[in-house]
Protein backbone atom coordinates (compact mmCIF):
# COMPACT_ATOMS: atom_id res chain seq x y z
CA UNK A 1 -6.31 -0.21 23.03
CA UNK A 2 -4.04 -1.83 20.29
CA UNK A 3 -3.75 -5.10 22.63
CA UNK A 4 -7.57 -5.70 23.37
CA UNK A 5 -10.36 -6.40 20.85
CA UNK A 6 -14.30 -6.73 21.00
CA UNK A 7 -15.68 -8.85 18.43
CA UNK A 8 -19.07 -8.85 17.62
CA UNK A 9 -20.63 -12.43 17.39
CA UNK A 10 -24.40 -11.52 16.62
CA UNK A 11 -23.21 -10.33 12.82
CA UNK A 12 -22.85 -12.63 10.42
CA UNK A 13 -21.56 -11.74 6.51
CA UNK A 14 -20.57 -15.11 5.79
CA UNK A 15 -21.34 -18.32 7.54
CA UNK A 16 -19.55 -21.50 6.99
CA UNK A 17 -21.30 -22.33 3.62
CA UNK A 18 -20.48 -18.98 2.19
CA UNK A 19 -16.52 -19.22 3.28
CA UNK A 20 -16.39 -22.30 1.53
CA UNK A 21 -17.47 -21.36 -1.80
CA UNK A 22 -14.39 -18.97 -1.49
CA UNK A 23 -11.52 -21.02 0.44
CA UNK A 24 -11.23 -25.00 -0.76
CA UNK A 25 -10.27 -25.89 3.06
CA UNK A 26 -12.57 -28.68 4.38
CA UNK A 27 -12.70 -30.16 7.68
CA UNK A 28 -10.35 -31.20 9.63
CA UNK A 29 -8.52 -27.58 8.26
CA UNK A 30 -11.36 -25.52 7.67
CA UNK A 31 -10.37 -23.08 10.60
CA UNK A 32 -12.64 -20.25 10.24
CA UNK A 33 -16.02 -20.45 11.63
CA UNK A 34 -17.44 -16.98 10.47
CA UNK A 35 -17.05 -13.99 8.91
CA UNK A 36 -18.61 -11.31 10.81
CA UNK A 37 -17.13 -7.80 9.34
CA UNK A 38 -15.88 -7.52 5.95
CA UNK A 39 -14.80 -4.30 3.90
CA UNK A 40 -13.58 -6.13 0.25
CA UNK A 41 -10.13 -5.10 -0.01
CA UNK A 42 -9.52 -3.63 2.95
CA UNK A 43 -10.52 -5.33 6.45
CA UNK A 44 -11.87 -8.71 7.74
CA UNK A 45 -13.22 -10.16 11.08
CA UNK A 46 -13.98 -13.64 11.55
CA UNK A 47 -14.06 -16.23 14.35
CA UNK A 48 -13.11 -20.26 15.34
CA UNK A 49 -14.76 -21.62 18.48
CA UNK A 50 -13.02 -24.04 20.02
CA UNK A 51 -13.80 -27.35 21.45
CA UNK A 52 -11.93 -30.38 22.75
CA UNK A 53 -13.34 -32.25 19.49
CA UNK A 54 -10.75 -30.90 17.56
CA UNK A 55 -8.30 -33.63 16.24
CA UNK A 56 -4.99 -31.23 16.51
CA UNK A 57 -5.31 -31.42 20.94
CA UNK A 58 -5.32 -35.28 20.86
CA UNK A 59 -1.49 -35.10 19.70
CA UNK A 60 -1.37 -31.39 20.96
CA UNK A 61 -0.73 -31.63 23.86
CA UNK A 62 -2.17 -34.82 26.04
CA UNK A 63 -3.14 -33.66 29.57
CA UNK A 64 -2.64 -29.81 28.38
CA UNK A 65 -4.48 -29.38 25.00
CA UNK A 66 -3.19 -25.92 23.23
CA UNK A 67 -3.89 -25.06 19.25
CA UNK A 68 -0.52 -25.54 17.83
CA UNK A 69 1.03 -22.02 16.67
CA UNK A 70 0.90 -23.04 13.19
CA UNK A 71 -2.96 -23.81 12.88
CA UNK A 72 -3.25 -20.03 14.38
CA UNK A 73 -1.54 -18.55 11.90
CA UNK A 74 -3.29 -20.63 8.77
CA UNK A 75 -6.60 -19.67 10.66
CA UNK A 76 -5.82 -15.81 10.33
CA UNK A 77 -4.76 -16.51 7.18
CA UNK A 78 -8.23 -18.08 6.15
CA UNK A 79 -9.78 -14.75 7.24
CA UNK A 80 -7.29 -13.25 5.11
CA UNK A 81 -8.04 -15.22 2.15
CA UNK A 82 -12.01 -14.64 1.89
CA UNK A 83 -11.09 -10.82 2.20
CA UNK A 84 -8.67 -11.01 -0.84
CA UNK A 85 -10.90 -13.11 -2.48
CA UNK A 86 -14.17 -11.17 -2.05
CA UNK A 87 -12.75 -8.63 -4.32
CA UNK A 88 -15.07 -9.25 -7.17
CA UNK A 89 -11.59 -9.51 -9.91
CA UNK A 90 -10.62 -12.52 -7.66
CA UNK A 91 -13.17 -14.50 -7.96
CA UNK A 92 -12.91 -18.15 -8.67
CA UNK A 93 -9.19 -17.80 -7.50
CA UNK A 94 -6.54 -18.86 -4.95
CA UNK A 95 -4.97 -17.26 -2.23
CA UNK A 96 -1.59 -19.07 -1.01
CA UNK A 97 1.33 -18.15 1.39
CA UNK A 98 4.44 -16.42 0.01
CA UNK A 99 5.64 -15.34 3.66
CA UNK A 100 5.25 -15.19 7.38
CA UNK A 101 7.02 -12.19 9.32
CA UNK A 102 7.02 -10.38 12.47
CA UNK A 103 4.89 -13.97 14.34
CA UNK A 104 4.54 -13.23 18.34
CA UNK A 105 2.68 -15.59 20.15
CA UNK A 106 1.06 -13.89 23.53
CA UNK A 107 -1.35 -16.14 24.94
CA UNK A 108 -2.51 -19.95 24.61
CA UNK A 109 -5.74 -20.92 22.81
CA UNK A 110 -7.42 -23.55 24.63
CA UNK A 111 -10.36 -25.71 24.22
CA UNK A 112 -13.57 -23.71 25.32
CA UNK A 113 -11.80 -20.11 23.36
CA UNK A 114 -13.63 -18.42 20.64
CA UNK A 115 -10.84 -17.20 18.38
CA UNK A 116 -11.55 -14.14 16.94
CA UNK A 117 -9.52 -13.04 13.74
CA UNK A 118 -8.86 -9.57 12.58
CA UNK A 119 -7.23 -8.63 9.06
CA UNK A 120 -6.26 -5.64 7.69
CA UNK A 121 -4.56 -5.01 4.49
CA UNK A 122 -1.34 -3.50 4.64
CA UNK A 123 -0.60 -3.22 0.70
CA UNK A 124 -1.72 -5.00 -2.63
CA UNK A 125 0.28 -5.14 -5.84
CA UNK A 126 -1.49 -6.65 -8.83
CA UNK A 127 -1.80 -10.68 -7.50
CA UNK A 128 0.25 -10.28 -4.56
CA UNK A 129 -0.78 -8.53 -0.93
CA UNK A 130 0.46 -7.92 2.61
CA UNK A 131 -1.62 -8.19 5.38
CA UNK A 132 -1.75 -7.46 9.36
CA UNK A 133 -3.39 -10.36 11.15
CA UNK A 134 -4.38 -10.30 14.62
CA UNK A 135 -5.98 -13.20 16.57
CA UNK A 136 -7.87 -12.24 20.03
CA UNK A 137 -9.18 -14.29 22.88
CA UNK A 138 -11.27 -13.33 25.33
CA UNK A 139 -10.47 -9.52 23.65
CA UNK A 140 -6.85 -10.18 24.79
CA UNK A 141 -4.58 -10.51 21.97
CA UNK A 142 -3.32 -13.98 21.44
CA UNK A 143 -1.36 -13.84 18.46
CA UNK A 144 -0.05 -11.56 15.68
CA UNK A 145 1.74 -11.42 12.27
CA UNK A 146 2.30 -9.72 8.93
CA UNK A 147 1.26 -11.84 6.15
CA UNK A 148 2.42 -11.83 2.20
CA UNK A 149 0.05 -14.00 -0.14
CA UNK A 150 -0.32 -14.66 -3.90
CA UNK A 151 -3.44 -14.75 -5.89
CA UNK A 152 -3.52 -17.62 -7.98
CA UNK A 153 -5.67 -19.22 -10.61
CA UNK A 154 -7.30 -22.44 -9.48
């Protein structure tokens, strides 16, 4: 079903020191956990578990702590970012935003979720791509967009 997604937790590809060697995001905005499927160029699943130590739910919200919509969306695009930059002629390179389109937001993400990320590429032009980004909870979809990025130099 296009709505519902099973994520499989006992892979690992990349673990957190591996996605750092190809995003520069540190804590507190190093949103991506793990990378659990990858096909270079083509698809990527990762994951963020959430707990209440996270500083975005002390401002977001008091009393009813929900990842802000924005912080979804840069998460999925983290996934998206070690995909593109797996690709062995972007190594050593960026990945940055160039647009957001086609955002629906289905279901909070609470303290206590495991957010699982799925990417797919859509297209890729010589340092630009698009990209369908998908963000599950529970297998439920939570979130969804269409994602354009540019591959820098560092």
């Amino acid at each position: 079903m296009a709505d519902e997604v099973i994520v499989d937790v006992t892979k690992q590809v990349y673990g957190i020191e591996e996605i750092m060697q190809f995003i520069p995001h540190r804590y507190p905005f190093l949103l991506v956990d793990r990378i659990v499927e990858l096909d270079p160029g083509k698809r990527a699943v990762g994951y963020k578990n959430l707990t209440m130590n996270e500083q975005f739910y002390q401002g977001h919200f008091p009393n009813k702590p929900i990842m802000p919509g924005v912080l979804q969306l840069e998460a999925m695009a983290q996934v998206g970012a070690v995909l593109f930059l797996s690709v062995p002629e972007n190594k050593g390179k960026l990945a940055v935003f160039m647009s957001i389109d086609a955002v629906k937001f289905r279901k909070q993400i609470v303290p206590g979720d495991r957010f699982d990320m799925v990417v797919d590429v859509i297209s890729v032009r010589s340092r630009t791509g698009k990209m369908s980004t998908k963000g599950y909870v529970a297998g439920k979809l939570a979130v969804e967009a269409e994602m354009m990025f540019a591959v820098i130099d560092r």
